[in-house]
N, C-alpha and C. Protein backbone atom coordinates (compact mmCIF):
# COMPACT_ATOMS: atom_id res chain seq x y z
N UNK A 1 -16.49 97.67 81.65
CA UNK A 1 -15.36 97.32 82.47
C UNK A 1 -14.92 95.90 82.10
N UNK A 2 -13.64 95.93 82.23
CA UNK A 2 -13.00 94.02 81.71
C UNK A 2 -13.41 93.23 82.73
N UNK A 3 -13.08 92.12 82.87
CA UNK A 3 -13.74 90.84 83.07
C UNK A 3 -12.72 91.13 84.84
N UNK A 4 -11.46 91.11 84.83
CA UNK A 4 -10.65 91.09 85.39
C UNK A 4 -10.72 91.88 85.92
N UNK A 5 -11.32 93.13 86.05
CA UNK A 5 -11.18 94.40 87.26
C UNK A 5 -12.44 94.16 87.76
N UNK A 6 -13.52 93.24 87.52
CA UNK A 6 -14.52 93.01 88.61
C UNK A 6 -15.11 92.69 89.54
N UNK A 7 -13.91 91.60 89.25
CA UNK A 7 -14.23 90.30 90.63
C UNK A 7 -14.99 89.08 90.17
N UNK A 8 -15.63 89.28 89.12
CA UNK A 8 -16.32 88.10 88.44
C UNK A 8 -15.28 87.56 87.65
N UNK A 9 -15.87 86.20 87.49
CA UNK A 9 -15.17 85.15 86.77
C UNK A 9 -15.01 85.95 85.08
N UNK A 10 -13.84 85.13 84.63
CA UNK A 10 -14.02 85.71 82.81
C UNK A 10 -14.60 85.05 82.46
N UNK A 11 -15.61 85.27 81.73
CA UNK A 11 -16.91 84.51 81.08
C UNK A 11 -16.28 84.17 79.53
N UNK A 12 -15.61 82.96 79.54
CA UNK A 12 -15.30 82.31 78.47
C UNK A 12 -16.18 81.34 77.21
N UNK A 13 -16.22 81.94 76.00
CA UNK A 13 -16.73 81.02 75.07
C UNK A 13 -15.64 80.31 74.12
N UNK A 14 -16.17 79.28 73.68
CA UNK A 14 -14.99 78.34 73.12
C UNK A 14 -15.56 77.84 71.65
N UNK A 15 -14.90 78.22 70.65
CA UNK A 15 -15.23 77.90 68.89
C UNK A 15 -14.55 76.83 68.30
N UNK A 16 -14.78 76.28 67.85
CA UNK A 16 -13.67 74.83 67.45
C UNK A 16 -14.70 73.86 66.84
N UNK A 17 -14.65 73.57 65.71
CA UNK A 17 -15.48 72.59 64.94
C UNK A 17 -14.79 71.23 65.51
N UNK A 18 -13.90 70.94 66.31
CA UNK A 18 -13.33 69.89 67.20
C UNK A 18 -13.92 69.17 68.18
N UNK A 19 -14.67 68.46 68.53
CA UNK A 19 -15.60 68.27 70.16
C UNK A 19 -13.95 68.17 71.07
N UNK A 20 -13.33 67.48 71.02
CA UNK A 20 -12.43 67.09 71.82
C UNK A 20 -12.06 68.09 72.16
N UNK A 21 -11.58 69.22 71.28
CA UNK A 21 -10.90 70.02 71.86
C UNK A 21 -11.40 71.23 72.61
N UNK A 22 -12.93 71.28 72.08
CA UNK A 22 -13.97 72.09 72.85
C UNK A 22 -13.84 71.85 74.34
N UNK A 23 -14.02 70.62 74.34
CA UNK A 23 -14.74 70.14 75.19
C UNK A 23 -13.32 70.06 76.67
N UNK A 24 -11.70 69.74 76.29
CA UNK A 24 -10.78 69.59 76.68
C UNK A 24 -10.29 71.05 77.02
N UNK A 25 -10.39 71.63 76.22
CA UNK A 25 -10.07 73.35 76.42
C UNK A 25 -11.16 73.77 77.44
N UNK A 26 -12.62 73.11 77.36
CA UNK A 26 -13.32 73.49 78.34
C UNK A 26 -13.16 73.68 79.96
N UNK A 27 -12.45 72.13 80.03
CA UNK A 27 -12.38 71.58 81.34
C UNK A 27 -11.13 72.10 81.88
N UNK A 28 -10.46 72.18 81.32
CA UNK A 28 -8.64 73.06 81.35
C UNK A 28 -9.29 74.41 82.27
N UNK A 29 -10.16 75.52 81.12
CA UNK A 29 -10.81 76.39 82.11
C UNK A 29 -11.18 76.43 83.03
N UNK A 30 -12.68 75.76 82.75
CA UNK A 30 -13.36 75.61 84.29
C UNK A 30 -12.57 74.96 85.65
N UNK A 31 -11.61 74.40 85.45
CA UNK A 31 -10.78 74.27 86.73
C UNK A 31 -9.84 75.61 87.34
N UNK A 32 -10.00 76.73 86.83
CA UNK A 32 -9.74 77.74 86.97
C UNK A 32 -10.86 78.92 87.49
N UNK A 33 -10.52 79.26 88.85
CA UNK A 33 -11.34 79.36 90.37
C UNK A 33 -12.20 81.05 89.43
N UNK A 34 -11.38 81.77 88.61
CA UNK A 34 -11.61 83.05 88.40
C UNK A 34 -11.97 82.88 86.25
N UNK A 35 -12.60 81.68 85.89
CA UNK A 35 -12.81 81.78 84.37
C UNK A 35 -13.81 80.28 84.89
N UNK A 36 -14.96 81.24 83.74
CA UNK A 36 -16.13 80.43 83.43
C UNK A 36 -16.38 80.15 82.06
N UNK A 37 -16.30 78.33 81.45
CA UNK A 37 -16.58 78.36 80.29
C UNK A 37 -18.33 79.04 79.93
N UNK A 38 -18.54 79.51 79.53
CA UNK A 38 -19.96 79.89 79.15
C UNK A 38 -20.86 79.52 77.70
N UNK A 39 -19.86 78.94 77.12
CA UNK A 39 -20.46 77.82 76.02
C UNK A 39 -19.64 77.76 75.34
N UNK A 40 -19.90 76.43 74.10
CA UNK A 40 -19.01 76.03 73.51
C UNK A 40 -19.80 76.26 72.34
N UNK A 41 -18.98 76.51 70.79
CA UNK A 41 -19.59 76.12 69.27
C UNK A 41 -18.83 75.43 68.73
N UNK A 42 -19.40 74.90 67.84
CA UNK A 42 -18.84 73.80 66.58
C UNK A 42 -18.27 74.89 65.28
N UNK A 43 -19.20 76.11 65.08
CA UNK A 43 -18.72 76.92 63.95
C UNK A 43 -18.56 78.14 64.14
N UNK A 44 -18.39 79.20 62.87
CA UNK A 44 -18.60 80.79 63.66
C UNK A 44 -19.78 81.30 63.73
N UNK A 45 -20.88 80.29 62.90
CA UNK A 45 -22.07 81.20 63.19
C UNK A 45 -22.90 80.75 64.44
N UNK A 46 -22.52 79.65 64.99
CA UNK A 46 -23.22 79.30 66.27
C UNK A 46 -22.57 80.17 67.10
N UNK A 47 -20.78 80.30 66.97
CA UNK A 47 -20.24 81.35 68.09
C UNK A 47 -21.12 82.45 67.92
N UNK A 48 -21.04 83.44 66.87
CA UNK A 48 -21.82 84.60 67.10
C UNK A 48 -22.73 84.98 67.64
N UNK A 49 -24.29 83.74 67.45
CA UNK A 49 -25.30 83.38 67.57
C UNK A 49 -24.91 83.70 69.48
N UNK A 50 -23.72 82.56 69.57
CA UNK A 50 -24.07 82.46 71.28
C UNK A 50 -23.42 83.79 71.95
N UNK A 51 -22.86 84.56 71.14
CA UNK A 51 -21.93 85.81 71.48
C UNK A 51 -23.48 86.71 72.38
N UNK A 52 -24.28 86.88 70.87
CA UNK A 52 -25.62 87.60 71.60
C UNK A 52 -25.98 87.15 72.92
N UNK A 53 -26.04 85.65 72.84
CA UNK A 53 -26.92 85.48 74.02
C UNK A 53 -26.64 85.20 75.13
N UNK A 54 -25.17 84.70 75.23
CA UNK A 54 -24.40 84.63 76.98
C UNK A 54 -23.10 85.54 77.28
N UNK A 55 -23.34 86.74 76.24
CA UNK A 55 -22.35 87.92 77.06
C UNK A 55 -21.11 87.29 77.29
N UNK A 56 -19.87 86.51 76.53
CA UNK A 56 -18.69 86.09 77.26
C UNK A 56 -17.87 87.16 77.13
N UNK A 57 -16.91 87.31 77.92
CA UNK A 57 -16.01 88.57 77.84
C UNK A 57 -14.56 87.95 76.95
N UNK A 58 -14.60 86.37 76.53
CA UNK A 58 -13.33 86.00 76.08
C UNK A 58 -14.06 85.44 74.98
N UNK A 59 -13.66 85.54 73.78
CA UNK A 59 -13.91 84.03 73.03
C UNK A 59 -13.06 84.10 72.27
N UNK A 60 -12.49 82.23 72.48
CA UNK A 60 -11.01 81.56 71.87
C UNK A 60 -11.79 80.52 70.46
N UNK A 61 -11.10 81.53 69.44
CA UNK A 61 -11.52 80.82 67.87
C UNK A 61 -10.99 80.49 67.24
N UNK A 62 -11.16 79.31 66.68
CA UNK A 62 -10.20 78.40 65.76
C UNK A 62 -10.75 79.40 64.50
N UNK A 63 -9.79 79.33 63.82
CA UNK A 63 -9.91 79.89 62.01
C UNK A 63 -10.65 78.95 61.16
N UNK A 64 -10.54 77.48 60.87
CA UNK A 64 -10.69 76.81 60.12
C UNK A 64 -11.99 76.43 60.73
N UNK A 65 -13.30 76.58 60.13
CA UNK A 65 -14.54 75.65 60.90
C UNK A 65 -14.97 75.67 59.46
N UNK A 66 -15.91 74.30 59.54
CA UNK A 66 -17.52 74.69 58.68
C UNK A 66 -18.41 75.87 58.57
N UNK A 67 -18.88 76.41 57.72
CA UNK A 67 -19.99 77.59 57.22
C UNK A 67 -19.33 78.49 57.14
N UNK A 68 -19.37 79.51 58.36
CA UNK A 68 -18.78 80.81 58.96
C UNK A 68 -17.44 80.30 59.55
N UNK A 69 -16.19 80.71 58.76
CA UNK A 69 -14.78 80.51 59.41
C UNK A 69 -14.62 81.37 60.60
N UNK A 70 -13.62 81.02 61.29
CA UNK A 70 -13.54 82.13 62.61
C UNK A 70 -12.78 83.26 62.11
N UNK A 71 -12.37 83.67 60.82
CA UNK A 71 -11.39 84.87 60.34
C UNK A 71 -13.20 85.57 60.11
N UNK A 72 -14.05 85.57 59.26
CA UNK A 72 -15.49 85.67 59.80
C UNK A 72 -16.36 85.99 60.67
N UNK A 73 -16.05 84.79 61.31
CA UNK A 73 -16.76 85.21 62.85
C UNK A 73 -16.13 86.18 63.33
N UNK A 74 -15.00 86.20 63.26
CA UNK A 74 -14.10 87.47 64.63
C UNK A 74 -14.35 88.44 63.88
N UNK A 75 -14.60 88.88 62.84
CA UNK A 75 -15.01 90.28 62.38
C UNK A 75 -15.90 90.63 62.32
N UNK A 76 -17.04 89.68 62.73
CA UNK A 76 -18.57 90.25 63.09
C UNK A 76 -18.68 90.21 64.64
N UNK A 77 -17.88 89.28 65.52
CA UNK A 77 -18.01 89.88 66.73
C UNK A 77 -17.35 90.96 67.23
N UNK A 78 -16.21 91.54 66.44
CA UNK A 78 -15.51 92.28 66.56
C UNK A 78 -16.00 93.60 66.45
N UNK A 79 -16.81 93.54 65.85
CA UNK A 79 -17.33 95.11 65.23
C UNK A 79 -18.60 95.42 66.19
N UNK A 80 -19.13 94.19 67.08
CA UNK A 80 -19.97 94.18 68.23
C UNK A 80 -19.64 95.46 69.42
N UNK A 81 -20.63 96.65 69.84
CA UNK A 81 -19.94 97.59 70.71
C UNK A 81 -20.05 96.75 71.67
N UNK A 82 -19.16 96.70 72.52
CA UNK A 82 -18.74 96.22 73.74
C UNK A 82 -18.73 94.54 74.11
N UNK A 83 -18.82 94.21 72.83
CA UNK A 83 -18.36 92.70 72.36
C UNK A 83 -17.36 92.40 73.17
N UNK A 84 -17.38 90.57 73.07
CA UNK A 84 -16.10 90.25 73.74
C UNK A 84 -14.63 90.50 72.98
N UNK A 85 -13.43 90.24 73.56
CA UNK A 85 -12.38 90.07 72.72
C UNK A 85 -12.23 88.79 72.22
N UNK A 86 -11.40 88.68 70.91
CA UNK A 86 -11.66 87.23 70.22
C UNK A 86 -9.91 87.21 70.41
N UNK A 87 -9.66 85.87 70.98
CA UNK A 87 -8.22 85.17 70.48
C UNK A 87 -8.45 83.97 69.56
N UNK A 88 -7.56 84.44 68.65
CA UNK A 88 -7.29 83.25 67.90
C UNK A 88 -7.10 82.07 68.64
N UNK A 89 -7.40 80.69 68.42
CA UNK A 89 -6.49 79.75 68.61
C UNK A 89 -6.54 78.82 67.96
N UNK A 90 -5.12 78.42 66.71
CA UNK A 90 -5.20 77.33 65.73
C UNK A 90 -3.88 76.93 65.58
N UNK A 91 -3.54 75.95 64.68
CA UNK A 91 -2.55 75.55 64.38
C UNK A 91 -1.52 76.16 63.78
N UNK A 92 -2.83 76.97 62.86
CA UNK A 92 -1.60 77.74 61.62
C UNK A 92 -0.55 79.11 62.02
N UNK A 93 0.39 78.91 61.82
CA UNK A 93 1.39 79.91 62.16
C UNK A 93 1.93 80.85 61.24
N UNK A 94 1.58 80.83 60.21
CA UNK A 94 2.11 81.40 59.05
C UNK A 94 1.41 83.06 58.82
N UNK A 95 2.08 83.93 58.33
CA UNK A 95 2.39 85.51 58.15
C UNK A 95 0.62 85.55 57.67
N UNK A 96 0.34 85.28 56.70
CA UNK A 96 -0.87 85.30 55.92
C UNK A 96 -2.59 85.31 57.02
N UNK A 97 -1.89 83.88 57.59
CA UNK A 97 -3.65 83.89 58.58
C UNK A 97 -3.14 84.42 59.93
N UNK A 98 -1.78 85.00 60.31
CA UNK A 98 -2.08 85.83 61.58
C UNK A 98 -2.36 87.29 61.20
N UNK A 99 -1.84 87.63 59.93
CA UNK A 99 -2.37 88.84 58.92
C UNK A 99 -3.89 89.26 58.97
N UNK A 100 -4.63 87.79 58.27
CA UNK A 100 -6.12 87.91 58.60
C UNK A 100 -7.06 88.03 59.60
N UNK A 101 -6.27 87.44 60.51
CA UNK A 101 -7.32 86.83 61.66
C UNK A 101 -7.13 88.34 62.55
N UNK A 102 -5.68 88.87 62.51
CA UNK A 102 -5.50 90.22 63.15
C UNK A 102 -6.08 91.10 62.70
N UNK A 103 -5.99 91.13 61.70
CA UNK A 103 -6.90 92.60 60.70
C UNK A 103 -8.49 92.63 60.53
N UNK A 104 -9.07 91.30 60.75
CA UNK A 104 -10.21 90.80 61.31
C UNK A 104 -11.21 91.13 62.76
N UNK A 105 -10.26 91.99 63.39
CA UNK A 105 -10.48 91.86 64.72
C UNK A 105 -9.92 91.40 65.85
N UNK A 106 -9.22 90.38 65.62
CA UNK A 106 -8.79 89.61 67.01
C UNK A 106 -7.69 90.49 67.77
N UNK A 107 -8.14 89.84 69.38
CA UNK A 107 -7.13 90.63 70.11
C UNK A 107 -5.91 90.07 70.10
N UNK A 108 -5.72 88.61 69.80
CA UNK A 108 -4.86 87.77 70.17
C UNK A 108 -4.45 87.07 69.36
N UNK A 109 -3.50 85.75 69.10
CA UNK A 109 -3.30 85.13 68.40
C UNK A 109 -2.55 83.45 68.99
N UNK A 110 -2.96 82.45 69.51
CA UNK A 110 -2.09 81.52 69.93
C UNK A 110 -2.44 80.01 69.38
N UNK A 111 -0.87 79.68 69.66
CA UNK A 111 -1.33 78.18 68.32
C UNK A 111 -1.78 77.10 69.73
N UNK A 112 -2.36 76.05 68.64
CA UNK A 112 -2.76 75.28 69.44
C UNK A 112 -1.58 74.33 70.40
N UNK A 113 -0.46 74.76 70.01
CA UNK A 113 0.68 73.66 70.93
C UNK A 113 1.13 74.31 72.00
N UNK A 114 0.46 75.62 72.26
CA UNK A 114 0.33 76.25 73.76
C UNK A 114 0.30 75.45 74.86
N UNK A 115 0.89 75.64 75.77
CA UNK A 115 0.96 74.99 77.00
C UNK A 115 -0.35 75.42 77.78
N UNK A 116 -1.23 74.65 78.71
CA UNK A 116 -1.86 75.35 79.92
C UNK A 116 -1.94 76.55 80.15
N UNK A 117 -1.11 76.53 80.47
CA UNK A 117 -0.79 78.28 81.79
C UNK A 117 -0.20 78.55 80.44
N UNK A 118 0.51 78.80 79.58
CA UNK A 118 -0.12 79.69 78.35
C UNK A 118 -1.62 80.24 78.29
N UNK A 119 -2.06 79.34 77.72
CA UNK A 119 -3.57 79.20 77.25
C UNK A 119 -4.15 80.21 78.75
N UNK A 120 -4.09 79.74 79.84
CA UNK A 120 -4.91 80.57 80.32
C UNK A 120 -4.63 82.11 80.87
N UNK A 121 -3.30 82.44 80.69
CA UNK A 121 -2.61 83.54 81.34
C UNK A 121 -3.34 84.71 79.84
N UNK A 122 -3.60 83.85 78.45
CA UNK A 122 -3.85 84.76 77.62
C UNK A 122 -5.01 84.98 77.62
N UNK A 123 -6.28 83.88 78.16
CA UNK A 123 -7.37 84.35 78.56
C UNK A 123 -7.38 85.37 79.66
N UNK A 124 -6.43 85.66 80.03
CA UNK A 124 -6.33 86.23 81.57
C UNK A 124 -5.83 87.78 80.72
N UNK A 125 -5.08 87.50 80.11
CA UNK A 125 -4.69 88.66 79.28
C UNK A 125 -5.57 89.69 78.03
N UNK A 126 -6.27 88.87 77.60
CA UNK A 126 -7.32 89.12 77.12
C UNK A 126 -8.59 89.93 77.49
N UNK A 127 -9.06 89.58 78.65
CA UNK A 127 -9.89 89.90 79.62
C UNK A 127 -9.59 91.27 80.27
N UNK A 128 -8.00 91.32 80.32
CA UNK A 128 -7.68 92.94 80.75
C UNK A 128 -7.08 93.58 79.86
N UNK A 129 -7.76 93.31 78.82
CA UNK A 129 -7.67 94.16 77.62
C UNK A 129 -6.08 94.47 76.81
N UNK A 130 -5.43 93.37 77.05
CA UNK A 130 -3.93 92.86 76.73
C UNK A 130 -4.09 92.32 74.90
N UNK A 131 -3.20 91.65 74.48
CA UNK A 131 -3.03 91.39 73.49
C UNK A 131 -2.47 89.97 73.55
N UNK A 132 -2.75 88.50 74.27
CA UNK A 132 -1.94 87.75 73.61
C UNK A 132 -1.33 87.27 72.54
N UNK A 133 -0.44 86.92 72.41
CA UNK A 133 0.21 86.58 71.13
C UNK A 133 1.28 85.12 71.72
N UNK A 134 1.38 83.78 71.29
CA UNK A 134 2.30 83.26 71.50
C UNK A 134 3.83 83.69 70.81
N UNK A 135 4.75 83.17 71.58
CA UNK A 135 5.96 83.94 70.94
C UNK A 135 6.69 83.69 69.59
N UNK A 136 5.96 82.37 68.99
CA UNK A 136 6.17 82.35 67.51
C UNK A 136 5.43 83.07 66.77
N UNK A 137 4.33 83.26 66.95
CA UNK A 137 3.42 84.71 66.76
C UNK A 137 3.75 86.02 66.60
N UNK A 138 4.66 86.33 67.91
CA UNK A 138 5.19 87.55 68.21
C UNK A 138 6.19 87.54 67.17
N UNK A 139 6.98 86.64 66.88
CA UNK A 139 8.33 87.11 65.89
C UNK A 139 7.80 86.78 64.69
N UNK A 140 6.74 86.15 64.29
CA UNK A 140 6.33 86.60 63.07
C UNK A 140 5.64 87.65 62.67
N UNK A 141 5.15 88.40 63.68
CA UNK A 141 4.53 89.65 63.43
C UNK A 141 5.81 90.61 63.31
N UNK A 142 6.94 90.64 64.30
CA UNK A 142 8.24 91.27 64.28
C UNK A 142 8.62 91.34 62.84
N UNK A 143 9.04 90.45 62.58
CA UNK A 143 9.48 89.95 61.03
C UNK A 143 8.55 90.95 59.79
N UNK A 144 7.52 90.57 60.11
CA UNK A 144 6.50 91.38 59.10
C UNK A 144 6.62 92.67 59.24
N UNK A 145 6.47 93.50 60.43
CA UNK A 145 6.56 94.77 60.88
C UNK A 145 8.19 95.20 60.16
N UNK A 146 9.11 94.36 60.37
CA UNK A 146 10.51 95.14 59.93
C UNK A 146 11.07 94.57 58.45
N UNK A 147 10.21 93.98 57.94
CA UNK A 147 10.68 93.43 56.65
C UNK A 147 11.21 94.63 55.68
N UNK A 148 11.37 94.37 54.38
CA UNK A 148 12.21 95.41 54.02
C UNK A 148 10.83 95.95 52.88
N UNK A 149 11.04 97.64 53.33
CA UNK A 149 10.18 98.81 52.48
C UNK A 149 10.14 98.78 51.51
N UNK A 150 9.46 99.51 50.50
CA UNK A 150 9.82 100.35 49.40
C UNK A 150 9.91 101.70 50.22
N UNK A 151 10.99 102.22 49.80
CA UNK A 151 11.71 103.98 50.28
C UNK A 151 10.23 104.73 50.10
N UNK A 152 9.73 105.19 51.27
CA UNK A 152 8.54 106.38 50.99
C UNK A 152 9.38 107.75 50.23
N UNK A 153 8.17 108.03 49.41
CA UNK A 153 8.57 109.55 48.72
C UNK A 153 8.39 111.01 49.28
N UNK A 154 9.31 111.52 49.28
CA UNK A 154 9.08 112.63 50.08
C UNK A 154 7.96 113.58 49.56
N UNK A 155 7.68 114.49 50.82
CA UNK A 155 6.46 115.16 50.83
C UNK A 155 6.26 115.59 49.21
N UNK A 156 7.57 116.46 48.95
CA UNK A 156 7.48 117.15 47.67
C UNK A 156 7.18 115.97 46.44
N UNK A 157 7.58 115.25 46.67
CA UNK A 157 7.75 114.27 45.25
C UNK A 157 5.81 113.63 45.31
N UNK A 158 5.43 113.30 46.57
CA UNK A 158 4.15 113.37 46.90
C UNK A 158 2.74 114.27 46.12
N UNK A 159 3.64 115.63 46.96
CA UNK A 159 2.68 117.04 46.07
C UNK A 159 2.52 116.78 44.30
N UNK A 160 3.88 116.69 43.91
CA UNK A 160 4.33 116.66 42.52
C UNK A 160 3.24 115.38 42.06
N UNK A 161 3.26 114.13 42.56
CA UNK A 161 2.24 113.38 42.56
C UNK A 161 0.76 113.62 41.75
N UNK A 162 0.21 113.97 43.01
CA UNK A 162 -1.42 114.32 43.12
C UNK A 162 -1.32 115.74 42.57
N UNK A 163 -0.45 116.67 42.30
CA UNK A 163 -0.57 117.74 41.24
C UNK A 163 -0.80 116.91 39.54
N UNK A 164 0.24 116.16 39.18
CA UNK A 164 0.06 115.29 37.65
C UNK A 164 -0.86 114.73 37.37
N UNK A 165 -1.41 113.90 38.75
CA UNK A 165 -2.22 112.94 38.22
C UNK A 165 -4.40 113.68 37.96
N UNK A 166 -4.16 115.51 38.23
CA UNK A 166 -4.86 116.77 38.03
C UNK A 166 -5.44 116.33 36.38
N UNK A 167 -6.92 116.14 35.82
CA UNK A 167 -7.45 116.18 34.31
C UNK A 167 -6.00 117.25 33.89
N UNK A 168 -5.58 116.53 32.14
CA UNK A 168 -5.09 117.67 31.33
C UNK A 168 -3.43 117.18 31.90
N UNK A 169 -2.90 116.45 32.87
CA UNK A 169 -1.89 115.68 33.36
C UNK A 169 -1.29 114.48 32.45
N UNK A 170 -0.95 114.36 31.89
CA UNK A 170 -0.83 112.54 31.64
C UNK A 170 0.52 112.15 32.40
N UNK A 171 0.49 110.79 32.78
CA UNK A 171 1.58 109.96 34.22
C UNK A 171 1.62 109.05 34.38
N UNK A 172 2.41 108.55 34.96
CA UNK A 172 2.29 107.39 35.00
C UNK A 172 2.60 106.89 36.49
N UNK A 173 2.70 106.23 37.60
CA UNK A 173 2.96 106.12 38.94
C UNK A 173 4.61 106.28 38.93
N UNK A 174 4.93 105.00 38.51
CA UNK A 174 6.20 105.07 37.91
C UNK A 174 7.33 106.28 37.65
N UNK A 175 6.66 107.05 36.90
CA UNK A 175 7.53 108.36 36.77
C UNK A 175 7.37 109.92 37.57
N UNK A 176 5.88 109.25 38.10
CA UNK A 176 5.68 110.29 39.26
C UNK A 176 6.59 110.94 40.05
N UNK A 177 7.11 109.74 41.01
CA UNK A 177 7.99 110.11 41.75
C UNK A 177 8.97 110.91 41.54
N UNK A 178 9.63 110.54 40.30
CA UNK A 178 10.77 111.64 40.04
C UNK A 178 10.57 112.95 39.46
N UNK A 179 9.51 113.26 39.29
CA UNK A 179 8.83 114.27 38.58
C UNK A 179 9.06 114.55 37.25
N UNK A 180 9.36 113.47 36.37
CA UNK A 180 9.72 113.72 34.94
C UNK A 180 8.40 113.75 34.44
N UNK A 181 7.03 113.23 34.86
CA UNK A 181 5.97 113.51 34.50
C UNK A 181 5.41 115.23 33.93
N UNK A 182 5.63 115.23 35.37
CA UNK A 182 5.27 116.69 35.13
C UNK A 182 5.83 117.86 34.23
N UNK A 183 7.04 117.49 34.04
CA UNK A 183 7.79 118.18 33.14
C UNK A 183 7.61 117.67 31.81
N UNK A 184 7.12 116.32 31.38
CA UNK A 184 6.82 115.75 30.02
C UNK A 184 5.82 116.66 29.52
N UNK A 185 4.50 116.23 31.01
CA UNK A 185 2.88 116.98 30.24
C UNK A 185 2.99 118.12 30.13
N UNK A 186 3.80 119.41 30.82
CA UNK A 186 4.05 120.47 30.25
C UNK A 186 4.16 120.96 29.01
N UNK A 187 5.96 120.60 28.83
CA UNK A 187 5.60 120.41 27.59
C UNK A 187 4.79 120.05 26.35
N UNK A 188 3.82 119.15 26.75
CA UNK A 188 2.88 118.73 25.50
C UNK A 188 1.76 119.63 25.41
C-alpha cells in the first residue's frame, strides 16, 4: 500500500553528494506534519545500502554523485519488489539525462530550481503512486514523444522483411522495405 493511503507519514530518503542541500531539503520536509526524512546519502551506493535498511517509500536522487551515480542507483532500487519510488532531483534538464534517469526507473523527474510546495506536492505525488515531473520536464518529454518519425512500414512490407532476411535471401534493410530485395534474390 502507498505511503499516502495509510495514515503514516511518507518515509522520505534524500541522495545528494551536496551536505547543504541534503541537509536543507531535509528540513524543508521534516517541517511537513505528514513526511518523514528517514535518512540522508552522500552517493548511490550509500542510498541503496540505506534503501535496505530504513524502508523509505520516497527517495529524491540527484544524478551526478561520486561512485554509484543516481541514473545507477535508481535502477537498482528500482528493480527492488516493493521498493521505494525514486524522483529525480537535479539540475540537468536536457532530453538525454531525463531519457536516462526515466528509463532507469524513476518515477519522477524535478530540477533543482523547484519551488517548496513543488518539491513537496511531488513527494506527495510520488507516494501515491503519481509521476512527478516539473513542467520543463513535462515539455521536454512532450517534445521527445512528438518529434518527427521515420514512417513505420506496413504490415506487408514488414512480412516481406523477415521473409528476405530467411538463409538463401540476400538484403539489405534499406531495400527491404520496398521489396526489391526479394524480387532481386529470386531471381539469382
Amino acid at each position: 500500500m502507498l505511503a499516502s493511503n495509510r495514515g503514516k507519514p511518507i518515509r522520505v530518503l534524500i541522495a545528494d553528494d551536496h551536505e547543504v542541500v541534503r541537509i536543507g531539503i531535509g528540513k524543508l520536509l521534516d517541517n511537513r506534519p505528514d513526511i518523514e526524512v528517514v535518512g540522508l546519502a552522500r552517493d548511490g551506493a550509500e542510498a541503496i545500502a540505506l534503501c535496505s535498511e530504513l524502508a523509505p517509500d520516497v527517495v529524491l536522487m540527484d544524478l551526478v554523485m561520486p561512485g554509484i551515480d543516481g541514473v545507477d542507483a535508481t535502477r537498482r532500487i528500482a528493480r527492488t519488489a516493493g521498493g521505494p519510488r525514486v524522483v529525480v532531483l537535479t539540475s540537468f534538464a536536457d532530453r538525454e539525462h531525463i531519457s536516462e534517469a526515466l528509463d532507469s526507473g524513476a518515477a519522477g523527474y524535478l530540477l533543482k530550481d523547484s519551488g517548496p510546495d513543488e518539491l513537496v506536492s511531488a513527494v506527495r505525488a510520488a507516494a501515491a503512486g503519481e509521476s512527478p515531473l516539473t513542467p520543463r520536464v513535462a515539455l521536454t518529454v512532450v517534445r521527445s514523444c512528438a518529434a518527427p518519425r521515420r514512417p513505420r512500414r506496413s504490415a506487408t512490407a514488414s512480412a516481406r522483411c523477415a521473409r528476405s532476411s530467411a538463409p538463401g535471401w540476400r538484403t539489405s534493410r534499406s531495400r527491404c522495405a520496398s521489396g526489391s530485395a526479394r524480387r532481386r534474390s529470386r531471381a539469382t
